[in-house]
PDB file of N, CA and C in Angstrom:
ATOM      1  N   UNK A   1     -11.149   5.129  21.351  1.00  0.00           N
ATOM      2  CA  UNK A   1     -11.626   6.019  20.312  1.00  0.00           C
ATOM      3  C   UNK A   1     -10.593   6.078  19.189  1.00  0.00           C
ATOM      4  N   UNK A   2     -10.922   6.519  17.983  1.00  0.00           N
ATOM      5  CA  UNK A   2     -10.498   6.360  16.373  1.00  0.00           C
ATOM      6  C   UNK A   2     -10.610   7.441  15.834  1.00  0.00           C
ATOM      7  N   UNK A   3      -9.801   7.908  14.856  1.00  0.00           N
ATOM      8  CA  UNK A   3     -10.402   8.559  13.981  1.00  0.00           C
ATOM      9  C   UNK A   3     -11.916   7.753  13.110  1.00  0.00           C
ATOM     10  N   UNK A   4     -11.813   6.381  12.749  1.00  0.00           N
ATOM     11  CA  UNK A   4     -13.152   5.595  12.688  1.00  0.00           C
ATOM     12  C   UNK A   4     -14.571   6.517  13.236  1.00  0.00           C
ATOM     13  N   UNK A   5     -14.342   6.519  14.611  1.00  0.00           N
ATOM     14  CA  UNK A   5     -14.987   6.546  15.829  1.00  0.00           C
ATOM     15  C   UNK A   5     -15.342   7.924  14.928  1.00  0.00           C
ATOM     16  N   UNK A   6     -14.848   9.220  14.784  1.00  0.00           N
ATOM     17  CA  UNK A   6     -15.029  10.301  14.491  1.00  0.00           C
ATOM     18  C   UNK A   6     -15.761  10.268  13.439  1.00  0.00           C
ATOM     19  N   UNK A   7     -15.341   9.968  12.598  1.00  0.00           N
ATOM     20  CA  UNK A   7     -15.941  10.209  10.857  1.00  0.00           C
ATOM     21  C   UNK A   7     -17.476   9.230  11.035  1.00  0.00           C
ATOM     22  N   UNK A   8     -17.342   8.359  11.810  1.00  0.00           N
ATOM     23  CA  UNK A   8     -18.631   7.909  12.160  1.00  0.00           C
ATOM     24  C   UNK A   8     -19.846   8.543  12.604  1.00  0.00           C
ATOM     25  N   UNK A   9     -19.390   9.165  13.620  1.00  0.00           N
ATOM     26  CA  UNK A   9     -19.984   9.923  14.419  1.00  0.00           C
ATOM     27  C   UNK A   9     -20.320  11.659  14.001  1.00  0.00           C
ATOM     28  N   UNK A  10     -19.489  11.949  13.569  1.00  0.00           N
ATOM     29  CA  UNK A  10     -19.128  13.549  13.201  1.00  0.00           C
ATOM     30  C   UNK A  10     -18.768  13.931  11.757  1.00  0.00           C
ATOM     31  N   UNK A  11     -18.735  12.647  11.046  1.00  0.00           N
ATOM     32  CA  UNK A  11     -18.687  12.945   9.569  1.00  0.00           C
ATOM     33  C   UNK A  11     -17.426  12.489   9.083  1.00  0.00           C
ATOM     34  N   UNK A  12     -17.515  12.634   7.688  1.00  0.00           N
ATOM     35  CA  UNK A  12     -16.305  11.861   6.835  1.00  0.00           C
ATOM     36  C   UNK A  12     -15.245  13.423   6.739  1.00  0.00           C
ATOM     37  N   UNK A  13     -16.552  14.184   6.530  1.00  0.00           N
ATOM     38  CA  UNK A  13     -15.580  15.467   6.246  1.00  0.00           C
ATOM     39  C   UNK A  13     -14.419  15.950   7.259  1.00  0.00           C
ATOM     40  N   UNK A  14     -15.277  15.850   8.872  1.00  0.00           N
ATOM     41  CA  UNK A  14     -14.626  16.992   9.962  1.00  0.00           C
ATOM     42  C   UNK A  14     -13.516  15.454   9.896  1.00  0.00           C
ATOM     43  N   UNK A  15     -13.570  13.993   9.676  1.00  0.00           N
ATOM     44  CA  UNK A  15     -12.120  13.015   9.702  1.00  0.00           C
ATOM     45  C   UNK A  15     -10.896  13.441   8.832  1.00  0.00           C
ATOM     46  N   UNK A  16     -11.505  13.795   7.504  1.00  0.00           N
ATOM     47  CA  UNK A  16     -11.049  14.390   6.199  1.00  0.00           C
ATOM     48  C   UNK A  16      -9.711  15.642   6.980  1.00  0.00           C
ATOM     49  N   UNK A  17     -10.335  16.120   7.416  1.00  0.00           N
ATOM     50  CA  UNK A  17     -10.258  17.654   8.240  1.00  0.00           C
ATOM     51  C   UNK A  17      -9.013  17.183   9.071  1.00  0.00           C
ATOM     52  N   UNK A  18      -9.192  16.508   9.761  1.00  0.00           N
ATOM     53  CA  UNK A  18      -8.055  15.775  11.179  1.00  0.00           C
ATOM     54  C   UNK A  18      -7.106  15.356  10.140  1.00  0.00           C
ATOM     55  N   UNK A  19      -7.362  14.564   9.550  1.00  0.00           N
ATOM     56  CA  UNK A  19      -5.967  13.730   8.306  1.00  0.00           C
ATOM     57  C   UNK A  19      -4.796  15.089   7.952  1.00  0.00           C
ATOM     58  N   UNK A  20      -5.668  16.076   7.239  1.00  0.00           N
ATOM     59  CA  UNK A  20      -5.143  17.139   6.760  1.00  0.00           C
ATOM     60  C   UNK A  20      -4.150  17.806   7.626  1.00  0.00           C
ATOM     61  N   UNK A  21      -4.792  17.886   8.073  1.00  0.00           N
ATOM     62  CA  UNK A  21      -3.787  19.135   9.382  1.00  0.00           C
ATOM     63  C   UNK A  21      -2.871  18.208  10.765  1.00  0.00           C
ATOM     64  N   UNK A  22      -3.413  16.790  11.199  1.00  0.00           N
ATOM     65  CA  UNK A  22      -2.481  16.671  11.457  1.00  0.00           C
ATOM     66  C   UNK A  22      -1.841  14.796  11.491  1.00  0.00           C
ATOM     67  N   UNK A  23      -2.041  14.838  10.001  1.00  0.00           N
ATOM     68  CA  UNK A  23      -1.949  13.126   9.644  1.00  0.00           C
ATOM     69  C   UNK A  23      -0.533  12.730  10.731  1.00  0.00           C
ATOM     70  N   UNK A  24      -0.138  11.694  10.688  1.00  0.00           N
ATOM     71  CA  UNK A  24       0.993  11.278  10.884  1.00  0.00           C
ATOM     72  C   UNK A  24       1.671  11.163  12.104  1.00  0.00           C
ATOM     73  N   UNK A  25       0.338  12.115  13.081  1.00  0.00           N
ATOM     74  CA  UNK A  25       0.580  12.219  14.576  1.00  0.00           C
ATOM     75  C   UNK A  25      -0.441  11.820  15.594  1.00  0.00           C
ATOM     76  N   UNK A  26       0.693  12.184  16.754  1.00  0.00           N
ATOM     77  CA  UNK A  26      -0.563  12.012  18.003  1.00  0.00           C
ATOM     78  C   UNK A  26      -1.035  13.007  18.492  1.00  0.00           C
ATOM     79  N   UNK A  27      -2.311  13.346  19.308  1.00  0.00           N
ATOM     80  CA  UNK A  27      -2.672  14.383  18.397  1.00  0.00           C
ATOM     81  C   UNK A  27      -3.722  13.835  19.966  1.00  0.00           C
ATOM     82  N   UNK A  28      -3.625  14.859  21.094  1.00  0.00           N
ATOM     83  CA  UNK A  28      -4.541  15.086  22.177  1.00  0.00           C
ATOM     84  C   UNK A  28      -5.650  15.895  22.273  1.00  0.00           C
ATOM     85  N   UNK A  29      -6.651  15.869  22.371  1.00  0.00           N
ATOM     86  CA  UNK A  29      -8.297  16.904  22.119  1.00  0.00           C
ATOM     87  C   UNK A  29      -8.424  16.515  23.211  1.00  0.00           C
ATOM     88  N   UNK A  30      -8.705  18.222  23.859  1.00  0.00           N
ATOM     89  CA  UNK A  30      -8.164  18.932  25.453  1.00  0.00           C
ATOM     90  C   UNK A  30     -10.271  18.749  25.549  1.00  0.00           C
ATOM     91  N   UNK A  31     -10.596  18.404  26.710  1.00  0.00           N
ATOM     92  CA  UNK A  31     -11.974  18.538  27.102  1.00  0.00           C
ATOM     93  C   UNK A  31     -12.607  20.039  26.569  1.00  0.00           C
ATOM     94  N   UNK A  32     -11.724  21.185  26.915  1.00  0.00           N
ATOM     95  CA  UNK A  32     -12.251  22.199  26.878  1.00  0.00           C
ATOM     96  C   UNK A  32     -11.638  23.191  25.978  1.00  0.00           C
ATOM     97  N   UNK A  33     -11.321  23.373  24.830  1.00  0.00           N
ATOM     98  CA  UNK A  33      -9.877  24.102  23.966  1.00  0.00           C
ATOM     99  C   UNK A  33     -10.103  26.055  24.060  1.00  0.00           C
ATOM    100  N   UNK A  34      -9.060  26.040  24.331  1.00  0.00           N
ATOM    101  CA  UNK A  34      -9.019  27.285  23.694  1.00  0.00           C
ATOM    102  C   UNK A  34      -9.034  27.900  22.739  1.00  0.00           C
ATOM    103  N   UNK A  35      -9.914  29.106  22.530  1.00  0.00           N
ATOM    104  CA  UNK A  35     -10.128  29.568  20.711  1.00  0.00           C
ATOM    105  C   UNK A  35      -8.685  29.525  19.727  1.00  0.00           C
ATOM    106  N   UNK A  36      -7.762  29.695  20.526  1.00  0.00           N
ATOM    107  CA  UNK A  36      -6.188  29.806  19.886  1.00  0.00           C
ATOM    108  C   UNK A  36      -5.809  28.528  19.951  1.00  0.00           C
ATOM    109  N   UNK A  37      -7.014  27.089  20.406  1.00  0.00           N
ATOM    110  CA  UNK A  37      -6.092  25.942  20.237  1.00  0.00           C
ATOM    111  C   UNK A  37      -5.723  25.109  18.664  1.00  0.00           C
ATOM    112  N   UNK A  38      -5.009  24.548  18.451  1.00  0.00           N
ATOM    113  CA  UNK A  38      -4.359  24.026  17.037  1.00  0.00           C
ATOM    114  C   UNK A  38      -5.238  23.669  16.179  1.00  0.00           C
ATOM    115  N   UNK A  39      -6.576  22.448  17.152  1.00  0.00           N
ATOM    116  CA  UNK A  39      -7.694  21.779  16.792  1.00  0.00           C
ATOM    117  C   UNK A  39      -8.617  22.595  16.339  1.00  0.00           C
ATOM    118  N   UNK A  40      -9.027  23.891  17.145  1.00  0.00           N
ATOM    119  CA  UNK A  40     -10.092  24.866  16.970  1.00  0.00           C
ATOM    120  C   UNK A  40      -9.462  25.672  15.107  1.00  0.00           C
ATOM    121  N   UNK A  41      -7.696  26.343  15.602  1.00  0.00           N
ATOM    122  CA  UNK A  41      -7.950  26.968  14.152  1.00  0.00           C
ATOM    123  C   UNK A  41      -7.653  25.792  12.785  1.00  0.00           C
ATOM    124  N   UNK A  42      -7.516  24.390  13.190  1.00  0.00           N
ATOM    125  CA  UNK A  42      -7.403  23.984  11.935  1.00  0.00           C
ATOM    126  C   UNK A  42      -8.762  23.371  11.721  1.00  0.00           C
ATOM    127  N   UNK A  43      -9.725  23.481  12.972  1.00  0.00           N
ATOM    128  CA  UNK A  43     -10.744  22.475  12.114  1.00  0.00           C
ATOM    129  C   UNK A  43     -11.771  23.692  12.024  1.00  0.00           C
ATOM    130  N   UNK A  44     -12.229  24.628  12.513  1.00  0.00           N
ATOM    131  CA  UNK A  44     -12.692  25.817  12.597  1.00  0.00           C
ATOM    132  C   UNK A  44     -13.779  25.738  13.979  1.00  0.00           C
ATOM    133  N   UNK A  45     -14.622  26.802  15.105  1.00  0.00           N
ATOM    134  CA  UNK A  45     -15.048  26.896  16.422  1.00  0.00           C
ATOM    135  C   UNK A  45     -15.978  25.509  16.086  1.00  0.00           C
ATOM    136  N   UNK A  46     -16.823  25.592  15.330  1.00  0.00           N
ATOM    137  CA  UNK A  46     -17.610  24.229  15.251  1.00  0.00           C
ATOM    138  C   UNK A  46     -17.030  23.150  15.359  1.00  0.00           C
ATOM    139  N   UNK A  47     -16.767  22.409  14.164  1.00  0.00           N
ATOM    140  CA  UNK A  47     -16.104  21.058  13.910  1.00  0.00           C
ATOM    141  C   UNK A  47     -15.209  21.209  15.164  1.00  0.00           C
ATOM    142  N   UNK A  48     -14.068  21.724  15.098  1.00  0.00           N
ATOM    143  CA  UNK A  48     -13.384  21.926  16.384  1.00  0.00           C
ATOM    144  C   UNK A  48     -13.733  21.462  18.089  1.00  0.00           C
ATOM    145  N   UNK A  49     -14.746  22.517  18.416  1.00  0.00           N
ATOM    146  CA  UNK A  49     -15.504  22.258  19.507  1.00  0.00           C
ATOM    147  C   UNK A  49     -16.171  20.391  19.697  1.00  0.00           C
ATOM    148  N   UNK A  50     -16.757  20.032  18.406  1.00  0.00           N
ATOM    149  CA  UNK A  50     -17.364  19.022  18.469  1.00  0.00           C
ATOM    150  C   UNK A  50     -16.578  17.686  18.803  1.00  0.00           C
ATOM    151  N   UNK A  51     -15.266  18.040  17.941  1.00  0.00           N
ATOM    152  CA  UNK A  51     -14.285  16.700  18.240  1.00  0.00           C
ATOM    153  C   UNK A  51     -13.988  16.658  19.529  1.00  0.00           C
ATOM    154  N   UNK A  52     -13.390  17.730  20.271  1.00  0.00           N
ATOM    155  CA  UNK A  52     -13.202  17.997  21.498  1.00  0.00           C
ATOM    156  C   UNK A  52     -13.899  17.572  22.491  1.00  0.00           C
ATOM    157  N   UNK A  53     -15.468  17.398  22.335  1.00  0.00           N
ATOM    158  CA  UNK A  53     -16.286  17.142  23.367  1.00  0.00           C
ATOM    159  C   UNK A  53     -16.342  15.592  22.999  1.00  0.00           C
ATOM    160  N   UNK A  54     -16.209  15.271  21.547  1.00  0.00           N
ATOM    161  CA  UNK A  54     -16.801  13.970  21.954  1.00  0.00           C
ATOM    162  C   UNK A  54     -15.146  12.922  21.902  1.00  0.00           C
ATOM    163  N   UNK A  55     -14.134  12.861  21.972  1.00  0.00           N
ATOM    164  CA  UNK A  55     -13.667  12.960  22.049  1.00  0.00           C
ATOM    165  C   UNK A  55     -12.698  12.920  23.568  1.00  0.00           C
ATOM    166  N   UNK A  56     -13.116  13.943  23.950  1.00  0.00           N
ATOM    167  CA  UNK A  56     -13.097  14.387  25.634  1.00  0.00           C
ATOM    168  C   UNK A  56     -12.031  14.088  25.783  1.00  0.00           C
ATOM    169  N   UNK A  57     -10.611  14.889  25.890  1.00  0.00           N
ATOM    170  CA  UNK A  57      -8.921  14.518  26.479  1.00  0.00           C
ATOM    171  C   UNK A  57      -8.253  13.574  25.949  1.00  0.00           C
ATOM    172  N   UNK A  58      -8.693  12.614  25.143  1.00  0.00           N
ATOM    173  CA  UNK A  58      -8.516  11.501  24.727  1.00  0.00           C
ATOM    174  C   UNK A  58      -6.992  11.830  23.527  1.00  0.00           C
ATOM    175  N   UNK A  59      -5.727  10.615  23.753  1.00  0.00           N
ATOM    176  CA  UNK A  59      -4.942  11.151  22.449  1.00  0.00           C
ATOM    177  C   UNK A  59      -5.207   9.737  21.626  1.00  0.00           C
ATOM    178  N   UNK A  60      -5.234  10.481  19.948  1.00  0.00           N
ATOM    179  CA  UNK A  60      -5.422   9.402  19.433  1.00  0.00           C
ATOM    180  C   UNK A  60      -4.112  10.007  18.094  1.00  0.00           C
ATOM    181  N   UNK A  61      -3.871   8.316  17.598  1.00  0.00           N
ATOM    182  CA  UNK A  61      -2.696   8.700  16.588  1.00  0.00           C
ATOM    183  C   UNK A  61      -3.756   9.249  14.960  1.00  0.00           C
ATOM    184  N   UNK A  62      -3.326  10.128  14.373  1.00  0.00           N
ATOM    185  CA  UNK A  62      -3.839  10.261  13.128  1.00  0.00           C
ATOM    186  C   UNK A  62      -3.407   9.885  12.048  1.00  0.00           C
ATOM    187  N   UNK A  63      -4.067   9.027  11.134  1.00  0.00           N
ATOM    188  CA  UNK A  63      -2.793   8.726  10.167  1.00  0.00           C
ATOM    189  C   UNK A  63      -2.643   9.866   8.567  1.00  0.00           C
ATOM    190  N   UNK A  64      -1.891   9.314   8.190  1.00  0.00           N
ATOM    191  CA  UNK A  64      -1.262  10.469   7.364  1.00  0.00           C
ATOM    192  C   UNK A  64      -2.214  10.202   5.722  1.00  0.00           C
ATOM    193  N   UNK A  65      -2.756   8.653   5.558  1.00  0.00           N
ATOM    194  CA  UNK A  65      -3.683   8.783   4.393  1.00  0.00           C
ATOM    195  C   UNK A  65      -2.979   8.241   3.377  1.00  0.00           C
ATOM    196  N   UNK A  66      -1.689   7.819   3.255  1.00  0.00           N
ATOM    197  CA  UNK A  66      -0.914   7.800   2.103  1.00  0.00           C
ATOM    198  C   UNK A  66      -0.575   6.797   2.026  1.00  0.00           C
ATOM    199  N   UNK A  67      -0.567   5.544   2.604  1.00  0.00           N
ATOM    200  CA  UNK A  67      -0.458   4.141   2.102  1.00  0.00           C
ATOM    201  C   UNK A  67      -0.581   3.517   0.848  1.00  0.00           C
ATOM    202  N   UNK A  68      -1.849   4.185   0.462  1.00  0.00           N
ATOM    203  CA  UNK A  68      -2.481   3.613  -0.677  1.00  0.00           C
ATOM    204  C   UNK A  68      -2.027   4.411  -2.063  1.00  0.00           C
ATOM    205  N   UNK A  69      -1.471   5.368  -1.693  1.00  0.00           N
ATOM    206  CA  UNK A  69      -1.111   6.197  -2.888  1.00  0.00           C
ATOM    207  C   UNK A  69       0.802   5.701  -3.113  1.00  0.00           C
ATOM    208  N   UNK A  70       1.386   5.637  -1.636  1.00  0.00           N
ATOM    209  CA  UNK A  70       2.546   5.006  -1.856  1.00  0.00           C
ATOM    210  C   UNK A  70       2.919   3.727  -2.055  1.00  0.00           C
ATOM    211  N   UNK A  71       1.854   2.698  -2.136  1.00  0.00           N
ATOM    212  CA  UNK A  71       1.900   1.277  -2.559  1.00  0.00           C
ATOM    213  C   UNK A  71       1.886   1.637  -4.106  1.00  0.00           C
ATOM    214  N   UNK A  72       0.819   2.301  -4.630  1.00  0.00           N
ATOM    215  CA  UNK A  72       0.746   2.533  -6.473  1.00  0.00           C
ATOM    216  C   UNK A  72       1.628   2.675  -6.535  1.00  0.00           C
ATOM    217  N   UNK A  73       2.000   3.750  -6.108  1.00  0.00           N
ATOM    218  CA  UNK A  73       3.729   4.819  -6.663  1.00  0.00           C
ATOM    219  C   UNK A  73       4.615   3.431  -6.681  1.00  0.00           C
ATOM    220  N   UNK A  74       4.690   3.001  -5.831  1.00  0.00           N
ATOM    221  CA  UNK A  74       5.940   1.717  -5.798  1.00  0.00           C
ATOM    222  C   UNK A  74       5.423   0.790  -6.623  1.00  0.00           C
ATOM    223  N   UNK A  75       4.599   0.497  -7.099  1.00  0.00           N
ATOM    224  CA  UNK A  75       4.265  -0.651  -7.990  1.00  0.00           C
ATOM    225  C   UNK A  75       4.680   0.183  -9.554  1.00  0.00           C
ATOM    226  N   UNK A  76       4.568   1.264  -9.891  1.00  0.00           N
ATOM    227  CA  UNK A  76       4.090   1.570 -10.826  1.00  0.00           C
ATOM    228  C   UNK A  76       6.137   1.950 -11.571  1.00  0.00           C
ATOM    229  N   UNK A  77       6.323   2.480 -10.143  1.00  0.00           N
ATOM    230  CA  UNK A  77       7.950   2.830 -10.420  1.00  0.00           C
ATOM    231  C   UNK A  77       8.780   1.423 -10.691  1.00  0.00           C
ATOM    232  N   UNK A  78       8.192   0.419  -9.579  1.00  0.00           N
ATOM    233  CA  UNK A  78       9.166  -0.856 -10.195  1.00  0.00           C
ATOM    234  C   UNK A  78       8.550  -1.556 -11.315  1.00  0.00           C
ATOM    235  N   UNK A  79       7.240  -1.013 -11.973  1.00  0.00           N
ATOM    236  CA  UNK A  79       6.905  -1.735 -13.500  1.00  0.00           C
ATOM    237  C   UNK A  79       7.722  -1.077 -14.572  1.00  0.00           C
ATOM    238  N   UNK A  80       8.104   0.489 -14.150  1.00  0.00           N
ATOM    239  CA  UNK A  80       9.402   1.154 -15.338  1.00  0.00           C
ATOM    240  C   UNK A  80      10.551   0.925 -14.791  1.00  0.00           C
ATOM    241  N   UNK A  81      10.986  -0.489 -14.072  1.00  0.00           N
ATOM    242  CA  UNK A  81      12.655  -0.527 -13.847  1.00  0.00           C
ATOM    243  C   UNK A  81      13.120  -0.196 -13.376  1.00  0.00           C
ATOM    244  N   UNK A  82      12.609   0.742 -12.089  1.00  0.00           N
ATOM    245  CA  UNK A  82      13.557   1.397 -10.751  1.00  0.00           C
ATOM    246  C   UNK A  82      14.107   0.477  -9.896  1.00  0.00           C
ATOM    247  N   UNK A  83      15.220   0.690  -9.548  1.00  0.00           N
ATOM    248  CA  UNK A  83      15.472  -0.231  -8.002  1.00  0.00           C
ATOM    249  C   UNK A  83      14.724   0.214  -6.993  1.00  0.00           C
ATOM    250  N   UNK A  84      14.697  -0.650  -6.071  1.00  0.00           N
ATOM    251  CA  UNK A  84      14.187  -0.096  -5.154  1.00  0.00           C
ATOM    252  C   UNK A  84      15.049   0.903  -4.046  1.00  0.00           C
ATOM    253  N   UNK A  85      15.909   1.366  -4.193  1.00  0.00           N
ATOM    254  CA  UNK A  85      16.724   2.200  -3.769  1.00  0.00           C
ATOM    255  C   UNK A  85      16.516   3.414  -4.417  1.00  0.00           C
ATOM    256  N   UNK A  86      16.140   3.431  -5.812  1.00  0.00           N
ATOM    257  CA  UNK A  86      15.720   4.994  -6.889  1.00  0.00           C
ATOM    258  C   UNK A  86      14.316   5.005  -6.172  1.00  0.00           C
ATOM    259  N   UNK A  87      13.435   4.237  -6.364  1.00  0.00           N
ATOM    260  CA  UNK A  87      12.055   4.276  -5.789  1.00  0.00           C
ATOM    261  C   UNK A  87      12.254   5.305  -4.679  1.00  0.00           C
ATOM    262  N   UNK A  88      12.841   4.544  -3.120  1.00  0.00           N
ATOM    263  CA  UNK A  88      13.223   5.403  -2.094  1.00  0.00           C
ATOM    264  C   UNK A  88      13.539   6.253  -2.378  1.00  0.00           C
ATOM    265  N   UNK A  89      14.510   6.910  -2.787  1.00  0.00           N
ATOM    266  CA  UNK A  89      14.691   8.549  -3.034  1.00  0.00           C
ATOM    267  C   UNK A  89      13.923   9.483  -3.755  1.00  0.00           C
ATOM    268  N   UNK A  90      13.256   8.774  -4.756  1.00  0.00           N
ATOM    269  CA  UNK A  90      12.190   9.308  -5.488  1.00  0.00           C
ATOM    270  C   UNK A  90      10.737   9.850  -4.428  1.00  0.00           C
ATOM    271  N   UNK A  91      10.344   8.487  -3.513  1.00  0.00           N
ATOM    272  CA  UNK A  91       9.434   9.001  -2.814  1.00  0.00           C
ATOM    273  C   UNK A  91       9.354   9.388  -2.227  1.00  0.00           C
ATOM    274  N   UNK A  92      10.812   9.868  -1.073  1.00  0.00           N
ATOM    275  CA  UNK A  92      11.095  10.060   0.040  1.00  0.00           C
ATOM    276  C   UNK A  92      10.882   8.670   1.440  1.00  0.00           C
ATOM    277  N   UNK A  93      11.278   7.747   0.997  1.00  0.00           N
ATOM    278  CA  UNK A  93      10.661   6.732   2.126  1.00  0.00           C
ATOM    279  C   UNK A  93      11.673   6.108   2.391  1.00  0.00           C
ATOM    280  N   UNK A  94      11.841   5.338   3.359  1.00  0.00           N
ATOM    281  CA  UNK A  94      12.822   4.102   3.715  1.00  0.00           C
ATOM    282  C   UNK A  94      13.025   2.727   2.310  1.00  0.00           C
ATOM    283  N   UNK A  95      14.007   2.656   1.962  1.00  0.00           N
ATOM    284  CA  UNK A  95      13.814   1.337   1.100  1.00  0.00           C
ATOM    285  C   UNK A  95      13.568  -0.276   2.167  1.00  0.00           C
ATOM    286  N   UNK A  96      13.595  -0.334   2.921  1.00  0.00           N
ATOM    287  CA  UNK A  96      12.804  -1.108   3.488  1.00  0.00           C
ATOM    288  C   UNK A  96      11.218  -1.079   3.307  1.00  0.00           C
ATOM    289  N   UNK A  97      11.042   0.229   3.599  1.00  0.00           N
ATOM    290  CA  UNK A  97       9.008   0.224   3.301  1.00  0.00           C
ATOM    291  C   UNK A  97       8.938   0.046   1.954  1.00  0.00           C
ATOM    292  N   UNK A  98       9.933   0.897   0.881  1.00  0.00           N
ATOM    293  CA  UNK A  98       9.777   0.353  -0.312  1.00  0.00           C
ATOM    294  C   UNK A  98       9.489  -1.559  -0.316  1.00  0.00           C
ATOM    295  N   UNK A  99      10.387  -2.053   0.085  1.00  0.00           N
ATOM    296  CA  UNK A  99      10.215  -3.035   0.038  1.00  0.00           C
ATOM    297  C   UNK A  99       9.125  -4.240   0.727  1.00  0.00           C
ATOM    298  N   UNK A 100       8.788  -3.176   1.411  1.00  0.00           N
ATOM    299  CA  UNK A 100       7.329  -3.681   2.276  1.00  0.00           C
ATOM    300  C   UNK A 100       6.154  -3.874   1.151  1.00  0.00           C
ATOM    301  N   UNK A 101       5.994  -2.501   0.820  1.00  0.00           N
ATOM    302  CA  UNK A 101       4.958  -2.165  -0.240  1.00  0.00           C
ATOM    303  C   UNK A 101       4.698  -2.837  -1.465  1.00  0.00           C
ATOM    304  N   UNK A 102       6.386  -3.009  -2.102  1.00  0.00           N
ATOM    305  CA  UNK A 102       6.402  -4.048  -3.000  1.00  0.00           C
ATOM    306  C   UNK A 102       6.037  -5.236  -2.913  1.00  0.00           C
ATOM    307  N   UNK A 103       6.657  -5.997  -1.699  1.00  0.00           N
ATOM    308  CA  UNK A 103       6.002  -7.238  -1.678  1.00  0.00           C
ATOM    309  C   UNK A 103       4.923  -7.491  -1.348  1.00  0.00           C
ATOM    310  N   UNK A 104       4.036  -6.786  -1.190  1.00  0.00           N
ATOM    311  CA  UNK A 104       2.210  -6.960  -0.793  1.00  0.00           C
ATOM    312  C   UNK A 104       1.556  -6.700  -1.934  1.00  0.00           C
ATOM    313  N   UNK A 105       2.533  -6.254  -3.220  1.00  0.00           N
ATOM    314  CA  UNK A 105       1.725  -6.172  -4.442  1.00  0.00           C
ATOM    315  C   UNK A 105       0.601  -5.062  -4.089  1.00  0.00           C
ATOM    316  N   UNK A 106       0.153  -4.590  -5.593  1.00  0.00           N
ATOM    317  CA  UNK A 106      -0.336  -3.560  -6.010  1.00  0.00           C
ATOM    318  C   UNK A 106      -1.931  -3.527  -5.578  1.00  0.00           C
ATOM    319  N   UNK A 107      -2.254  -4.710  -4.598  1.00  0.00           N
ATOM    320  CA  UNK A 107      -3.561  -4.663  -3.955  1.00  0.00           C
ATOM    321  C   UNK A 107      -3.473  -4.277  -2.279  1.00  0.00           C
ATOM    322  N   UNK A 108      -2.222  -4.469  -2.187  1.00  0.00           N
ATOM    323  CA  UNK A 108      -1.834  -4.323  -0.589  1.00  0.00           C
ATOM    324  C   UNK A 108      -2.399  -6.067   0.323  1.00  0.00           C
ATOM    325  N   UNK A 109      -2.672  -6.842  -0.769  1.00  0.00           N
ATOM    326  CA  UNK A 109      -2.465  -8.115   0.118  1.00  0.00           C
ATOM    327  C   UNK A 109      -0.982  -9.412  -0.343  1.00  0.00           C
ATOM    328  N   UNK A 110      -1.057  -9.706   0.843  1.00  0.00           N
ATOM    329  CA  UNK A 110       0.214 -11.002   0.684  1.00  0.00           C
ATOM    330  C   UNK A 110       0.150 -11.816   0.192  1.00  0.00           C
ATOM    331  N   UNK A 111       1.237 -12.417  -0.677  1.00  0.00           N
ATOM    332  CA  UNK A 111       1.058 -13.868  -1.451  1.00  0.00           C
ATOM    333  C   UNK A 111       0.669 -14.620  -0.253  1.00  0.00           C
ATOM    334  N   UNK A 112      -0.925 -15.185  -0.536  1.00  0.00           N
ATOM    335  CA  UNK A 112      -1.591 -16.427  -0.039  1.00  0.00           C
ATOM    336  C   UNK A 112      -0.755 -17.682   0.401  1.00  0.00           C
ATOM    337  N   UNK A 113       0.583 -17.750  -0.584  1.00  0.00           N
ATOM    338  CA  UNK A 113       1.075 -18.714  -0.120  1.00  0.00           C
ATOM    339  C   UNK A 113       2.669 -18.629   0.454  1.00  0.00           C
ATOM    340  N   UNK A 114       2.295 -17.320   0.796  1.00  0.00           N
ATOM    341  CA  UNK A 114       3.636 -17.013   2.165  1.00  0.00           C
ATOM    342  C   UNK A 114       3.431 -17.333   3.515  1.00  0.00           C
ATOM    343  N   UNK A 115       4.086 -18.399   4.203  1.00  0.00           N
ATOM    344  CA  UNK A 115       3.135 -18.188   5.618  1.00  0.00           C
ATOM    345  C   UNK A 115       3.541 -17.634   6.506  1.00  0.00           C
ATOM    346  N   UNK A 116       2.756 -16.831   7.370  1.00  0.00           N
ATOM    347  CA  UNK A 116       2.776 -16.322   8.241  1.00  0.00           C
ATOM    348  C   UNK A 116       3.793 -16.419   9.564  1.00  0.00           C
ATOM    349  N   UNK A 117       5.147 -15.638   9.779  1.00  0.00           N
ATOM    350  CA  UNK A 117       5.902 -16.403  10.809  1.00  0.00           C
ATOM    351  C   UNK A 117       5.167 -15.943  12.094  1.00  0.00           C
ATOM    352  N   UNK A 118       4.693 -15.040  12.433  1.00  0.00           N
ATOM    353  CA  UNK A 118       4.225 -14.481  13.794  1.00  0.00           C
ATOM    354  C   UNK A 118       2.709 -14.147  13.168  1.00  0.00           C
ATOM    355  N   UNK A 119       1.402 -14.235  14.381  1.00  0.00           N
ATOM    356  CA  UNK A 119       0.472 -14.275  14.566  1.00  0.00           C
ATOM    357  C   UNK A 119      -0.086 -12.215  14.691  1.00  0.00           C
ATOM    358  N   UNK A 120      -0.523 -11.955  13.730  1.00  0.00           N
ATOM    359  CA  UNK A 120      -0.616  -9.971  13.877  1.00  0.00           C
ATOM    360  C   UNK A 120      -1.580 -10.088  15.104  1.00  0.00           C
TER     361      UNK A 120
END
C-alpha cells in the first residue's frame, strides 16, 4: 500500500491531508484508532477512520511533496549565480542534494547522454 493506493481510493484530498500533517515520515494506521489518535485529529473522525480501515496496521512512508518545488528553487538560484553551497543554506538542504537537483536540470530528468553506472 501507497499513499498512491490512498488518493486513489479515498481521494486526492484525504492524500493532500496525509502529506500535510505528516510528509516526510513513517507513519503506522493502527486497525482500530483512538479518537485522541494523531491520524484521527489531523485528518478529522471521518477521513481518519477511513484511512485506518483501509489501510488496516499497515506503515507506509509519507512524502513531504517538495521535490518539485526544491528542484525550481535550485535551478532558479543557480540561474542568479549562487554557489551551490549559498543555494544550501538558503534552502536549508544538503549541498550534495543541491547538487543532485542541479544536475537533473529544471525538468527533473538526466542528461540522456549520461550513462547509467548501476541499474535503479
Amino acid at each position: 500500500m501507497s499513499l498512491v493506493d490512498v488518493a486513489e481510493t479515498l481521494g486526492l484530498a484525504v492524500a493532500l491531508k496525509i502529506i500535510s500533517a505528516f510528509g516526510g515520515q513513517e507513519v503506522k494506521f493502527p486497525r482500530r484508532p483512538r479518537p485522541d489518535h494523531p491520524v484521527i485529529k489531523a485528518l478529522g473522525e471521518a477521513d481518519g477512520v477511513a484511512v485506518c480501515e483501509f489501510l488496516s496496521g499497515a506503515m507506509i512512508y509519507v512524502p513531504h511533496g517538495r521535490a518539485g518545488a526544491n528542484r525550481r528553487a535550485v535551478i532558479g538560484l543557480q540561474d542568479k549565480g549562487h554557489s551551490r553551497g549559498e543555494i544550501a543554506r538558503i534552502l536549508g538542504i544538503s549541498q550534495r542534494h543541491v547538487r543532485r537537483l542541479a544536475n537533473e536540470g529544471a525538468d527533473g530528468r538526466r542528461d540522456g547522454r549520461q550513462l547509467r553506472l548501476f541499474d535503479d
